[in-house]
PDB file of N, CA and C in Angstrom:
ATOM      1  N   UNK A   1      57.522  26.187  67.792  1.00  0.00           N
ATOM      2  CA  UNK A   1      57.377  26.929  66.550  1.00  0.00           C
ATOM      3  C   UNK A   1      57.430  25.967  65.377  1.00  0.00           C
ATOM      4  N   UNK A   2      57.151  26.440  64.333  1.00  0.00           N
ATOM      5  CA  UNK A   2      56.544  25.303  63.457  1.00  0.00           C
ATOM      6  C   UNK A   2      57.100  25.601  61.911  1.00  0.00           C
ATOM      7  N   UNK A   3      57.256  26.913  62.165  1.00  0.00           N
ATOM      8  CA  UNK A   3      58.239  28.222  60.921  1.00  0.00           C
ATOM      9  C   UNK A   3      59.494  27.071  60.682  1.00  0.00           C
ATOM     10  N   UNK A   4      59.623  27.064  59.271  1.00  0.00           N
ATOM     11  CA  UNK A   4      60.817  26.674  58.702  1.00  0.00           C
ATOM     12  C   UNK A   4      62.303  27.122  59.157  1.00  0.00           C
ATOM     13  N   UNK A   5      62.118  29.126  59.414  1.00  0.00           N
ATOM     14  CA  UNK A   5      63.105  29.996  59.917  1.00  0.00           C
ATOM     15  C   UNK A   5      62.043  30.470  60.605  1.00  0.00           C
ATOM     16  N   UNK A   6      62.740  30.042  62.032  1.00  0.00           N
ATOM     17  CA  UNK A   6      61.643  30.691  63.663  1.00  0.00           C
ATOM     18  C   UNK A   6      62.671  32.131  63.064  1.00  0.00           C
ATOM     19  N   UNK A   7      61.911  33.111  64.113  1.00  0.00           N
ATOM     20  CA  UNK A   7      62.789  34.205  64.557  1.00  0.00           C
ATOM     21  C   UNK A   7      63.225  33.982  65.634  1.00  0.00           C
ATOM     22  N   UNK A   8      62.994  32.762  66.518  1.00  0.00           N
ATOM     23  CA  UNK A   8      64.185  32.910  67.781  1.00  0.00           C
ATOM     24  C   UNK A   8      63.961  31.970  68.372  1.00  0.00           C
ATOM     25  N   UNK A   9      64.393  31.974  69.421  1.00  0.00           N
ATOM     26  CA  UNK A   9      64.577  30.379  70.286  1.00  0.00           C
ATOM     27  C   UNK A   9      64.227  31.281  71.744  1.00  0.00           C
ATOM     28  N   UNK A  10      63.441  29.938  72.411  1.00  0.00           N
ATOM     29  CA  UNK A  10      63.444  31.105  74.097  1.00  0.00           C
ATOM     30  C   UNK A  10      63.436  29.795  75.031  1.00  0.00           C
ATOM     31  N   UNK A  11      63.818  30.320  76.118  1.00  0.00           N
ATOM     32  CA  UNK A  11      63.989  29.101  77.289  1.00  0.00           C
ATOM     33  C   UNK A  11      63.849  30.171  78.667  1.00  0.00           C
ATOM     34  N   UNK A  12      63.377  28.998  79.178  1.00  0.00           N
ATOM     35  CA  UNK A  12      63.302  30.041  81.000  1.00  0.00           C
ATOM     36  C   UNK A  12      64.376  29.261  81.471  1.00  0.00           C
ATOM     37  N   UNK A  13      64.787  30.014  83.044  1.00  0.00           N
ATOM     38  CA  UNK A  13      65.237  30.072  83.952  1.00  0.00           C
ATOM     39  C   UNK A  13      64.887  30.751  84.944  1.00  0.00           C
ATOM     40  N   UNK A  14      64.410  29.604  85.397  1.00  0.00           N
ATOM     41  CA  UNK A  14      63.286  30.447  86.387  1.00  0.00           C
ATOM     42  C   UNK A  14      62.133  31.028  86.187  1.00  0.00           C
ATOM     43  N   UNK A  15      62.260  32.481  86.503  1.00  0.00           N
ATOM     44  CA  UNK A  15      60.995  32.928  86.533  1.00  0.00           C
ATOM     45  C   UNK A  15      61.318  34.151  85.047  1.00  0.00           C
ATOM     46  N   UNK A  16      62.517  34.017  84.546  1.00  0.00           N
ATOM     47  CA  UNK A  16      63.234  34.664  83.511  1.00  0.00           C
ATOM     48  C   UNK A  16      62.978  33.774  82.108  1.00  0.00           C
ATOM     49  N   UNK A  17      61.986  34.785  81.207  1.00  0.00           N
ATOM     50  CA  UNK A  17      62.044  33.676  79.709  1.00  0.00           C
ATOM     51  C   UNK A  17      63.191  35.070  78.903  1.00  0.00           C
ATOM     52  N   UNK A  18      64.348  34.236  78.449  1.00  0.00           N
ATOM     53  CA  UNK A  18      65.543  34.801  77.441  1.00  0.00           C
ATOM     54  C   UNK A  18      64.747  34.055  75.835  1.00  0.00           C
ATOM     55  N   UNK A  19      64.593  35.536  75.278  1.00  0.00           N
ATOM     56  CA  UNK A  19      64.853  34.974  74.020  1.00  0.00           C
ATOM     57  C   UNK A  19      66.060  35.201  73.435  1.00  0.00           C
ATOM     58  N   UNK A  20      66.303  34.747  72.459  1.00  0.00           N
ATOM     59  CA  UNK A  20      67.335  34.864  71.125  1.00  0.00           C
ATOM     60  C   UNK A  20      67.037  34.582  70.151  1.00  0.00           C
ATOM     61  N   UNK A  21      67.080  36.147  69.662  1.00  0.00           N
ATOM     62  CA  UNK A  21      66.988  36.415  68.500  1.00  0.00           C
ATOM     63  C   UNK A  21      67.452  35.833  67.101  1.00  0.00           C
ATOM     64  N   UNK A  22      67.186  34.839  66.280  1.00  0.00           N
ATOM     65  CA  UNK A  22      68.061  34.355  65.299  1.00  0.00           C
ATOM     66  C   UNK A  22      68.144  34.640  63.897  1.00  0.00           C
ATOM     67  N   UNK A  23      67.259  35.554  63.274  1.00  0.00           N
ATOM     68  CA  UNK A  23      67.362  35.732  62.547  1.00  0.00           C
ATOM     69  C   UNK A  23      68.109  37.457  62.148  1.00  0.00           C
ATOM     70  N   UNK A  24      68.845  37.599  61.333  1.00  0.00           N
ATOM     71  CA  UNK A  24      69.814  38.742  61.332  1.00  0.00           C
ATOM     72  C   UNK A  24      69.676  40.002  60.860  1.00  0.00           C
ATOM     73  N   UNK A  25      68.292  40.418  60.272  1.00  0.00           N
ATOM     74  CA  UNK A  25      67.897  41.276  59.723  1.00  0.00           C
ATOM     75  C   UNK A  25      66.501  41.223  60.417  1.00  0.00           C
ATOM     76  N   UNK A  26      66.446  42.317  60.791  1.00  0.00           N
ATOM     77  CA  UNK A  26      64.836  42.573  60.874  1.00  0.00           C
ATOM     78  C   UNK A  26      64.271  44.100  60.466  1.00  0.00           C
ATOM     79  N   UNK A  27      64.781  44.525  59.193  1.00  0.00           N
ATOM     80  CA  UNK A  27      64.759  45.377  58.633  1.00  0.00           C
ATOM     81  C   UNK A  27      63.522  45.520  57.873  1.00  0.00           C
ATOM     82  N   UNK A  28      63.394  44.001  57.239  1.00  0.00           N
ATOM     83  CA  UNK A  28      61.992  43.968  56.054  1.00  0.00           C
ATOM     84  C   UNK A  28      60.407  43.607  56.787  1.00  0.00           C
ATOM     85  N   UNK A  29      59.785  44.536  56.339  1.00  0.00           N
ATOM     86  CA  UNK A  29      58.357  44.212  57.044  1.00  0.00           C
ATOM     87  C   UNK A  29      57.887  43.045  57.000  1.00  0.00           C
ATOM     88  N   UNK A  30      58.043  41.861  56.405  1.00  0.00           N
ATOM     89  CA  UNK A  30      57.478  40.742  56.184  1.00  0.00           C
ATOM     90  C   UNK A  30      58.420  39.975  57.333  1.00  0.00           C
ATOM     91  N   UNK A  31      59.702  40.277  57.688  1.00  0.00           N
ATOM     92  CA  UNK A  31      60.345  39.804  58.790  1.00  0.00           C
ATOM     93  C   UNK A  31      59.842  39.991  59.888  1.00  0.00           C
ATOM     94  N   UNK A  32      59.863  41.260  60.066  1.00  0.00           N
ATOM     95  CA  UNK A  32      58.678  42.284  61.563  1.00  0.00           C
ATOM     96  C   UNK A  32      57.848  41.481  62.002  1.00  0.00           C
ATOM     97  N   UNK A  33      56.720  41.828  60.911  1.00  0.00           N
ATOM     98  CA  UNK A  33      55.491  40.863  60.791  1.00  0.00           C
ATOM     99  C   UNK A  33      55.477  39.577  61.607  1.00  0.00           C
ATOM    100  N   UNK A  34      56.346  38.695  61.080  1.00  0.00           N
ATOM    101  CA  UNK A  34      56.495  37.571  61.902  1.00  0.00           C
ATOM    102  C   UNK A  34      56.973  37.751  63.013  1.00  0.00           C
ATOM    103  N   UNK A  35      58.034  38.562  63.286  1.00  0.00           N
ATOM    104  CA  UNK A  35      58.415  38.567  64.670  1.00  0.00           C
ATOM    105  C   UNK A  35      57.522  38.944  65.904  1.00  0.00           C
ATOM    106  N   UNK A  36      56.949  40.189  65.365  1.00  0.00           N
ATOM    107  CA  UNK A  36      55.856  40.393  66.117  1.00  0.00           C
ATOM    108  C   UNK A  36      54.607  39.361  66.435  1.00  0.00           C
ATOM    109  N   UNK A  37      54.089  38.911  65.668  1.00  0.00           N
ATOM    110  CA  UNK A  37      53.511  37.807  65.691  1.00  0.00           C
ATOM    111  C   UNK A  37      53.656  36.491  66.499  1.00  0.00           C
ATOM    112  N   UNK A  38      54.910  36.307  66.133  1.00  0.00           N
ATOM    113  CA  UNK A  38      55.726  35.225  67.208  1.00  0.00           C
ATOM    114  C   UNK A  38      56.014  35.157  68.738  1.00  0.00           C
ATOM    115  N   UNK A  39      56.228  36.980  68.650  1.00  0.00           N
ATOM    116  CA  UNK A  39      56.563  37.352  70.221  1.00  0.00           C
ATOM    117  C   UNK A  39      55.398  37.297  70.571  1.00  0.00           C
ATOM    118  N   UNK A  40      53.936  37.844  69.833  1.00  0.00           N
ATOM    119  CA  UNK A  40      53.128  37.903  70.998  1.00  0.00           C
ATOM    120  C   UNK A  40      52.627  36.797  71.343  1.00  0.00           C
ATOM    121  N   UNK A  41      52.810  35.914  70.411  1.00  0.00           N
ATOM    122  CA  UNK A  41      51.921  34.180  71.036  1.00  0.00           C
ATOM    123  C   UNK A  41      52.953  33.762  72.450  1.00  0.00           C
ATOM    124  N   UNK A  42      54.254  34.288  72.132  1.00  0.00           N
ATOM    125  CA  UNK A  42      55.232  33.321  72.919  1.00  0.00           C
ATOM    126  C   UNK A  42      54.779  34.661  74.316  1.00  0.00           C
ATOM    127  N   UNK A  43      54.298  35.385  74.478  1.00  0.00           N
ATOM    128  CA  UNK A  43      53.805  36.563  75.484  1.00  0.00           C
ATOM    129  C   UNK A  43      52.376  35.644  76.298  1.00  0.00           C
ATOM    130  N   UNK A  44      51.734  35.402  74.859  1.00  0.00           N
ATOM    131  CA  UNK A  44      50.058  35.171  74.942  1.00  0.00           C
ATOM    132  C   UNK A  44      50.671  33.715  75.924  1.00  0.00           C
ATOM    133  N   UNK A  45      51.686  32.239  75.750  1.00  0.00           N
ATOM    134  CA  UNK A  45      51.452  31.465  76.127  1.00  0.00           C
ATOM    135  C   UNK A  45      52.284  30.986  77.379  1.00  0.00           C
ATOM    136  N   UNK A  46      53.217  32.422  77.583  1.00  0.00           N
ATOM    137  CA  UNK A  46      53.852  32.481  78.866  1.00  0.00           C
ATOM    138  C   UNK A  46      53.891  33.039  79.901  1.00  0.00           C
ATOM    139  N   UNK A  47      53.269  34.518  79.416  1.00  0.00           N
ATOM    140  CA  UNK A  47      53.158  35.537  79.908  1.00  0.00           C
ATOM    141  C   UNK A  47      54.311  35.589  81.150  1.00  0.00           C
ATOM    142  N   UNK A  48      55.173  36.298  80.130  1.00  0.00           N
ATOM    143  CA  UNK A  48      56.235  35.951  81.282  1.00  0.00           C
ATOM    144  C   UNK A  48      56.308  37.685  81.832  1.00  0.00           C
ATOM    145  N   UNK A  49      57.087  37.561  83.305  1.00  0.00           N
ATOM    146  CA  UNK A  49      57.013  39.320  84.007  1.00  0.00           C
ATOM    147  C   UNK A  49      58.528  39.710  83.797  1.00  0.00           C
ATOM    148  N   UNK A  50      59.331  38.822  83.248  1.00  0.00           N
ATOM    149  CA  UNK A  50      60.657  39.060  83.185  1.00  0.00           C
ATOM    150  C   UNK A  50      61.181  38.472  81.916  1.00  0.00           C
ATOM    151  N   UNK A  51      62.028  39.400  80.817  1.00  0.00           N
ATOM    152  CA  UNK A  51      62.236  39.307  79.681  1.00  0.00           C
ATOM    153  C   UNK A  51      63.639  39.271  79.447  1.00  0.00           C
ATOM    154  N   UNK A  52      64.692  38.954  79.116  1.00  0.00           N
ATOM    155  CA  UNK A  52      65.622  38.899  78.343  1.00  0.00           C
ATOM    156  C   UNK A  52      65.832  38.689  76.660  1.00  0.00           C
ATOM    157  N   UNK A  53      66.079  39.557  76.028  1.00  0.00           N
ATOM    158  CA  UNK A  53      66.199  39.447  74.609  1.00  0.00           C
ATOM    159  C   UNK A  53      67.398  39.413  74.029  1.00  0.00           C
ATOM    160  N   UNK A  54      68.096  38.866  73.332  1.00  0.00           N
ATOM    161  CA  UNK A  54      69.631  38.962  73.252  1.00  0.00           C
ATOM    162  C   UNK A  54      69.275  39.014  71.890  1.00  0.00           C
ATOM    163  N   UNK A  55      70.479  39.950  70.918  1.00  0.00           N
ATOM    164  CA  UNK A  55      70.560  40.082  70.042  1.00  0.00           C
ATOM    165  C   UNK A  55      72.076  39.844  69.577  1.00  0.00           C
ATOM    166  N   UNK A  56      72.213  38.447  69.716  1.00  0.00           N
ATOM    167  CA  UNK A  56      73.638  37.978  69.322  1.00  0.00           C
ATOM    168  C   UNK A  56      73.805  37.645  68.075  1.00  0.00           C
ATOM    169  N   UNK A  57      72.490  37.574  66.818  1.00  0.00           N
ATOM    170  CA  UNK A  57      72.654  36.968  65.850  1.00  0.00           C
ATOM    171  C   UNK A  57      72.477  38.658  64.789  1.00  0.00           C
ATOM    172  N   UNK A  58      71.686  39.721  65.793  1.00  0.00           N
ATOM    173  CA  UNK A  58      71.263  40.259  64.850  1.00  0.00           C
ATOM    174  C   UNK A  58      72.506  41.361  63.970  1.00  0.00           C
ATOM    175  N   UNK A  59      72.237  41.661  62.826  1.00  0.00           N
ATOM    176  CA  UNK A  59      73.098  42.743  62.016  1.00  0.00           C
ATOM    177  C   UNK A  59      72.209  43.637  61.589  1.00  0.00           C
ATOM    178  N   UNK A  60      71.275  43.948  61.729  1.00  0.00           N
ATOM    179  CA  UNK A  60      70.154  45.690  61.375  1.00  0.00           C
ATOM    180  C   UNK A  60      68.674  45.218  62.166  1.00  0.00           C
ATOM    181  N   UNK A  61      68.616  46.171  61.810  1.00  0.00           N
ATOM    182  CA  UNK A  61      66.688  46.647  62.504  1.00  0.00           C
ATOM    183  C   UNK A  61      66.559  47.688  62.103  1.00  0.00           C
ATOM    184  N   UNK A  62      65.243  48.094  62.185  1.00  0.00           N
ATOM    185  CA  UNK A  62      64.243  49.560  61.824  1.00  0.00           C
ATOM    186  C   UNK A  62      63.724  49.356  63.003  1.00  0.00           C
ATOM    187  N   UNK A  63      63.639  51.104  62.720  1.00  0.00           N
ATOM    188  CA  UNK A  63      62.373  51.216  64.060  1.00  0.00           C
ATOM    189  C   UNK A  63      61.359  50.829  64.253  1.00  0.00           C
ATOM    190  N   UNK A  64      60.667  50.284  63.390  1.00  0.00           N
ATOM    191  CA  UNK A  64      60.034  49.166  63.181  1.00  0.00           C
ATOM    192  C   UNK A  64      59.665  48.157  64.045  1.00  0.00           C
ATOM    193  N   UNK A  65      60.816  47.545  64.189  1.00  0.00           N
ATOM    194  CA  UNK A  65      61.473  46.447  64.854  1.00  0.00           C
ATOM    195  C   UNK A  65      61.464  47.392  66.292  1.00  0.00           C
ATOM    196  N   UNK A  66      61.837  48.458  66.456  1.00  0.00           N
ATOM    197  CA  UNK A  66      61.829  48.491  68.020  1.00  0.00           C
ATOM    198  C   UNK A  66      60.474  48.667  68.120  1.00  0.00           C
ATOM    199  N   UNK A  67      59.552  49.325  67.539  1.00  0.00           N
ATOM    200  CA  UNK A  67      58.348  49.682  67.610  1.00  0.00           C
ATOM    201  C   UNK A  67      57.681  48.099  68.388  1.00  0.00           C
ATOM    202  N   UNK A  68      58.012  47.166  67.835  1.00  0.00           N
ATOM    203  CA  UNK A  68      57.217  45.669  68.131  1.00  0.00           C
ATOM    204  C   UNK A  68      58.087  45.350  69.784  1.00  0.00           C
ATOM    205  N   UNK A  69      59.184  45.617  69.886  1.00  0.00           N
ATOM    206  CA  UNK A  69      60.017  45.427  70.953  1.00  0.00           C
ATOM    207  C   UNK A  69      59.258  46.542  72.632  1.00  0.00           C
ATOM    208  N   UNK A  70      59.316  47.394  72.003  1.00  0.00           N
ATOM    209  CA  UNK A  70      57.894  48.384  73.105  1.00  0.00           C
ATOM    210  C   UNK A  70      56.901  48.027  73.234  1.00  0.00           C
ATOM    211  N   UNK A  71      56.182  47.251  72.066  1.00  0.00           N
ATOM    212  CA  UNK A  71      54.863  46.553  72.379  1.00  0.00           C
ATOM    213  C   UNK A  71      54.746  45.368  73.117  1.00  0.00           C
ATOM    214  N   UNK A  72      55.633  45.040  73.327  1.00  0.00           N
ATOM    215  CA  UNK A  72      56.385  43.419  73.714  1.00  0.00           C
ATOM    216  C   UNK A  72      56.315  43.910  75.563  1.00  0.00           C
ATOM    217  N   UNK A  73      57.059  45.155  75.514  1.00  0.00           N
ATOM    218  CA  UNK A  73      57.343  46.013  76.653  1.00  0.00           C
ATOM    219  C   UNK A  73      55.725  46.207  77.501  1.00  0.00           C
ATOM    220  N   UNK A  74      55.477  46.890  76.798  1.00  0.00           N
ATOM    221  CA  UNK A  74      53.807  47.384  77.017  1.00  0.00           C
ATOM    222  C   UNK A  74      52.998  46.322  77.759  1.00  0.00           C
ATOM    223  N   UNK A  75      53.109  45.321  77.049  1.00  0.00           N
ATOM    224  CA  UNK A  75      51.903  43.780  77.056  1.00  0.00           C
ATOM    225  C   UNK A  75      52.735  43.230  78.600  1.00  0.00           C
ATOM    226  N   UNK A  76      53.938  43.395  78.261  1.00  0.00           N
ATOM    227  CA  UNK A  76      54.614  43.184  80.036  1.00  0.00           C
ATOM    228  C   UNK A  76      53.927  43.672  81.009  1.00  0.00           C
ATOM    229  N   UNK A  77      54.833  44.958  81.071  1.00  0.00           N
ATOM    230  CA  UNK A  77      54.238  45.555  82.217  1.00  0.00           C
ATOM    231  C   UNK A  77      52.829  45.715  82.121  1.00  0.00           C
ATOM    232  N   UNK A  78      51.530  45.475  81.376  1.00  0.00           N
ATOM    233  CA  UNK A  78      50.247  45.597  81.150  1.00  0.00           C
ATOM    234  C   UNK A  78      49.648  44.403  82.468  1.00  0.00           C
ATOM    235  N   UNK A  79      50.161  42.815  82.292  1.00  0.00           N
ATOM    236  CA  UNK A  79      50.409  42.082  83.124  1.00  0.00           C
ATOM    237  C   UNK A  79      50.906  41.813  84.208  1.00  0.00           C
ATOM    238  N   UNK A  80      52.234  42.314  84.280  1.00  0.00           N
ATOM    239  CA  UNK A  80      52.820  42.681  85.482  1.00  0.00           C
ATOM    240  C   UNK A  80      53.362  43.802  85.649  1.00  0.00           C
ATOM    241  N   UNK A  81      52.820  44.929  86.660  1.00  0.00           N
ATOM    242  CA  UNK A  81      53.140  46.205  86.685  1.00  0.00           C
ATOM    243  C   UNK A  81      55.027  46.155  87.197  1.00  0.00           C
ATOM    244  N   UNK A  82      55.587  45.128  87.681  1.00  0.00           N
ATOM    245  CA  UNK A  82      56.581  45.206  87.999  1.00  0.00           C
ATOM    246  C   UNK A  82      57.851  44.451  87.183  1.00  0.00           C
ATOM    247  N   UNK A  83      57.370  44.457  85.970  1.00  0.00           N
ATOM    248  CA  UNK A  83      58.015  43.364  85.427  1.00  0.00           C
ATOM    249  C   UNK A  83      59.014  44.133  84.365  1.00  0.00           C
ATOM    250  N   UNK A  84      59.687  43.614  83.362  1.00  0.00           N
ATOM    251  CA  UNK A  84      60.920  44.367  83.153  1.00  0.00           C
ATOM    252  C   UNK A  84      61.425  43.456  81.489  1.00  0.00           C
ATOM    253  N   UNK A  85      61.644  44.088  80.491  1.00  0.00           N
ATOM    254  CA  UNK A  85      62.330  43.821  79.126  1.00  0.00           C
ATOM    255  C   UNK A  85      64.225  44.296  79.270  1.00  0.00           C
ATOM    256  N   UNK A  86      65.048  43.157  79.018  1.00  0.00           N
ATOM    257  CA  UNK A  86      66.107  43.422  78.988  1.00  0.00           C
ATOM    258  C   UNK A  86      66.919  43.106  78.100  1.00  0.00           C
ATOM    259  N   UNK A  87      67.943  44.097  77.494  1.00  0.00           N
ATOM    260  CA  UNK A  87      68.682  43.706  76.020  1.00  0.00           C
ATOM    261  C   UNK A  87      69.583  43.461  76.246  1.00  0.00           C
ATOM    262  N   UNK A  88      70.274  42.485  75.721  1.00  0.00           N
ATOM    263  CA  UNK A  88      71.756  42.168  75.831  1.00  0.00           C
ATOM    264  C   UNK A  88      72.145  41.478  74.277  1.00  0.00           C
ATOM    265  N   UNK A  89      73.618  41.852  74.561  1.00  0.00           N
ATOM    266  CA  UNK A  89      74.487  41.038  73.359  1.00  0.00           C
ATOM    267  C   UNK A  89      74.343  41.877  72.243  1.00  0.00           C
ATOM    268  N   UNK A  90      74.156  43.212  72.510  1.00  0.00           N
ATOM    269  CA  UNK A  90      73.653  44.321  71.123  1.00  0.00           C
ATOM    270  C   UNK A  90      74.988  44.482  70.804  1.00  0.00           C
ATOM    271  N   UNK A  91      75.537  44.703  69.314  1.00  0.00           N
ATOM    272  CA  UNK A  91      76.630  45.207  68.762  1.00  0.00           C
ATOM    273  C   UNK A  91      76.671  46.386  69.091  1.00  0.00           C
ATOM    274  N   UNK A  92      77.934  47.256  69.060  1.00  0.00           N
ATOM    275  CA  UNK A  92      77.858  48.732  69.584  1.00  0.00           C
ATOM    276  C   UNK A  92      76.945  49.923  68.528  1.00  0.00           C
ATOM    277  N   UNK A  93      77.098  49.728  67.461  1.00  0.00           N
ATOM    278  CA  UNK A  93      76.609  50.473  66.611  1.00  0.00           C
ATOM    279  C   UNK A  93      74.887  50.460  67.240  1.00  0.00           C
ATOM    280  N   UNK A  94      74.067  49.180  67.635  1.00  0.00           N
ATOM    281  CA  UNK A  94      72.868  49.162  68.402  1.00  0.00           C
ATOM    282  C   UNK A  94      72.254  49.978  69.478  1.00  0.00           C
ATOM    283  N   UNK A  95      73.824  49.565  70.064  1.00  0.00           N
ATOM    284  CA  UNK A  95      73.164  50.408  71.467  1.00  0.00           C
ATOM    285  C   UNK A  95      73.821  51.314  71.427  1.00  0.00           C
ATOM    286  N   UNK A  96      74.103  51.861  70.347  1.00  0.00           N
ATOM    287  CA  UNK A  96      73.785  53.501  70.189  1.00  0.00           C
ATOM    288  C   UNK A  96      72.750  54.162  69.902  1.00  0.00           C
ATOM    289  N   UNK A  97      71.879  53.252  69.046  1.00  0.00           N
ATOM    290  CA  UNK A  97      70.616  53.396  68.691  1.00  0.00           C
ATOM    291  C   UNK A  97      70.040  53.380  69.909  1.00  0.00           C
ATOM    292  N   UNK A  98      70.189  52.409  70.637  1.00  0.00           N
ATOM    293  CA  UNK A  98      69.236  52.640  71.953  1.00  0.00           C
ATOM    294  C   UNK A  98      69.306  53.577  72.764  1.00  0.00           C
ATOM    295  N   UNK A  99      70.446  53.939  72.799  1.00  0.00           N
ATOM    296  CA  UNK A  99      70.657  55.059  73.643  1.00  0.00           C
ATOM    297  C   UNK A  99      70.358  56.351  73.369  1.00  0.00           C
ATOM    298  N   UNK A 100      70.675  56.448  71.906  1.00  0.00           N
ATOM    299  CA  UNK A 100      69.881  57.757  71.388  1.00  0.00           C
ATOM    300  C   UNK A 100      68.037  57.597  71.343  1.00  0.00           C
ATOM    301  N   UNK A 101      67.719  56.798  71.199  1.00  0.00           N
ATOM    302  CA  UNK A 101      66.398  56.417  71.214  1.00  0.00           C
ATOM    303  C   UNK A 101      65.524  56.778  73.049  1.00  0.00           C
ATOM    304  N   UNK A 102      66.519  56.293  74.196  1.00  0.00           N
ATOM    305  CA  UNK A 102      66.216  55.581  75.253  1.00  0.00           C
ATOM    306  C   UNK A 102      67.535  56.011  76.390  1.00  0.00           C
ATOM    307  N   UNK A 103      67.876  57.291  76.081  1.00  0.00           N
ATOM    308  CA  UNK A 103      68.779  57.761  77.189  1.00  0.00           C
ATOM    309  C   UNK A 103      69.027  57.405  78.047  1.00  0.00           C
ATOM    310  N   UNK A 104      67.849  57.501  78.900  1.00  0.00           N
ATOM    311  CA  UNK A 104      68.055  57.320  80.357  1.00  0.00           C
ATOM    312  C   UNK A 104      67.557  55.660  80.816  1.00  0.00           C
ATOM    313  N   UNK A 105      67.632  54.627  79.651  1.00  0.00           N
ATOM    314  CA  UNK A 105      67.256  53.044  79.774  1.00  0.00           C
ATOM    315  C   UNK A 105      65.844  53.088  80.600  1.00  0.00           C
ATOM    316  N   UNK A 106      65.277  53.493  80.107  1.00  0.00           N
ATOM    317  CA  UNK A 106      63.736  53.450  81.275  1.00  0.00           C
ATOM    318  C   UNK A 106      62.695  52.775  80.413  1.00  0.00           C
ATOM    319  N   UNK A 107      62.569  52.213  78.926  1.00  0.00           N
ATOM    320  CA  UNK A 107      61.972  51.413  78.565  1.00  0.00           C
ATOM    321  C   UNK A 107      62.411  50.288  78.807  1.00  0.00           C
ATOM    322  N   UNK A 108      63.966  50.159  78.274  1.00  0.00           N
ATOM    323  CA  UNK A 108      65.237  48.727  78.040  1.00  0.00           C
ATOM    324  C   UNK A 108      66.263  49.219  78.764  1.00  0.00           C
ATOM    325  N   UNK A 109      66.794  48.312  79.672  1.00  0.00           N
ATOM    326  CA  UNK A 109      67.986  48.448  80.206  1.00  0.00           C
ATOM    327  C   UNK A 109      68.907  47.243  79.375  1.00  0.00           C
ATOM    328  N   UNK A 110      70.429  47.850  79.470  1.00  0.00           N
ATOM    329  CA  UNK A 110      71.024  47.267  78.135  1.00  0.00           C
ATOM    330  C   UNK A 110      72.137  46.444  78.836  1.00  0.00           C
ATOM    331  N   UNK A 111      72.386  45.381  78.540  1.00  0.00           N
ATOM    332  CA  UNK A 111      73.986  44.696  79.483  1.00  0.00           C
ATOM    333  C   UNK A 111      74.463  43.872  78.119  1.00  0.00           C
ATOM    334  N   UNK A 112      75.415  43.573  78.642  1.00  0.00           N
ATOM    335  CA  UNK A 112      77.095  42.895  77.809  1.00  0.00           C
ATOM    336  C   UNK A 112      76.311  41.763  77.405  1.00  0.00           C
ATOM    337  N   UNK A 113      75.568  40.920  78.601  1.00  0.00           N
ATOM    338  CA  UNK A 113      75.477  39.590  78.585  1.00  0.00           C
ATOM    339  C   UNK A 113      74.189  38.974  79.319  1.00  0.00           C
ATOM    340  N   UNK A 114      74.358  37.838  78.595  1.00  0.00           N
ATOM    341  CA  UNK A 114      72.804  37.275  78.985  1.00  0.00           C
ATOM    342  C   UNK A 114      73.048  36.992  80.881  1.00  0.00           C
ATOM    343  N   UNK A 115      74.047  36.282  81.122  1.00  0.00           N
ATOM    344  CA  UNK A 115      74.366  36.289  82.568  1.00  0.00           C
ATOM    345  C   UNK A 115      74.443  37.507  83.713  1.00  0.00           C
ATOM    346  N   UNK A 116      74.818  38.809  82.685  1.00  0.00           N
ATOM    347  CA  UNK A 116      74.887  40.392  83.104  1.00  0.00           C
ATOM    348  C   UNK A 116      73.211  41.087  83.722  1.00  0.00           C
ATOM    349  N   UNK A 117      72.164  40.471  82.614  1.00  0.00           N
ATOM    350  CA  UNK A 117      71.127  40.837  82.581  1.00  0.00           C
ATOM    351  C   UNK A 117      70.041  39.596  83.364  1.00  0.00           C
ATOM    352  N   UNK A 118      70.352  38.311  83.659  1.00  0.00           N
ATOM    353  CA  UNK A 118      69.733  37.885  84.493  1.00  0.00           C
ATOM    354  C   UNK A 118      70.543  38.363  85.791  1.00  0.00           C
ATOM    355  N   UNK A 119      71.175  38.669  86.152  1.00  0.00           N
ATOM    356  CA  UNK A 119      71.876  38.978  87.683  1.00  0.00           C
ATOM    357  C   UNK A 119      71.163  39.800  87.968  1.00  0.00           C
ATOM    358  N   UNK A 120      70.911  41.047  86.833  1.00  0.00           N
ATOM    359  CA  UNK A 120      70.646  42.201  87.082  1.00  0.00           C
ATOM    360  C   UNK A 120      68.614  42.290  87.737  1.00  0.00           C
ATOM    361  N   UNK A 121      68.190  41.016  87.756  1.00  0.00           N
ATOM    362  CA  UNK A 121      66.452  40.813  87.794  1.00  0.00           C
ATOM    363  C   UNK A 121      66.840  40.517  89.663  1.00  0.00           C
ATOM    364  N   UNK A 122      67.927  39.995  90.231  1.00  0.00           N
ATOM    365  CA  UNK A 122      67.970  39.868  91.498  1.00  0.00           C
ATOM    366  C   UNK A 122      67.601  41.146  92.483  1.00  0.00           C
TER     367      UNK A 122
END
């Protein structure tokens, strides 16, 4: 990335690309914008079937922001019908949002931890 302020940092393990999220707001559309943008090149140049997203840095989002996070979802499984987006490190107030959003975790399944949510791809 080449951005002054990336929106995130990503590394594999394995056959698992984790991002992290670094920037703390992704409330403002001009933030979105980029993120979305960012995710899909880092989609377009990895195409990875297994996702980890941690949101250890973040403090808000709009739906917005999940809106790009489903598309992220979508372009996955579009590629690999078996492949899987996973959230971790959400503050509680979040994954309440998710849960009211995503009841039954069948878009995002949600864990404590980045180690919680790669176990969970075994």
């Amino acid at each position: 990335m080449t951005d002054a302020n990336p929106i995130y940092q990503s590394e594999k393990l394995g056959e698992v690309t984790i991002v992290t999220l670094l920037a703390s707001d992704f409330f403002d559309q001009q933030t979105i914008a980029a993120a979305k943008r960012e995710l899909a090149a880092l989609l377009k140049a990895e195409n990875p079937a297994k996702l980890i997203v941690r949101f250890t840095n973040v403090e808000r989002f709009s739906s917005d922001f999940i809106r790009v996070l489903v598309l992220l979802r979508e372009h996955i499984i579009g590629n690999h019908p078996e492949g899987e987006t996973k959230l971790c490190e959400l503050q509680e107030q979040h994954r309440v949002i998710f849960k009211v959003f995503d009841p039954q975790q069948r878009l995002f399944k949600l864990y404590d931890t980045v180690k919680d949510a790669f176990t969970a791809f075994s």
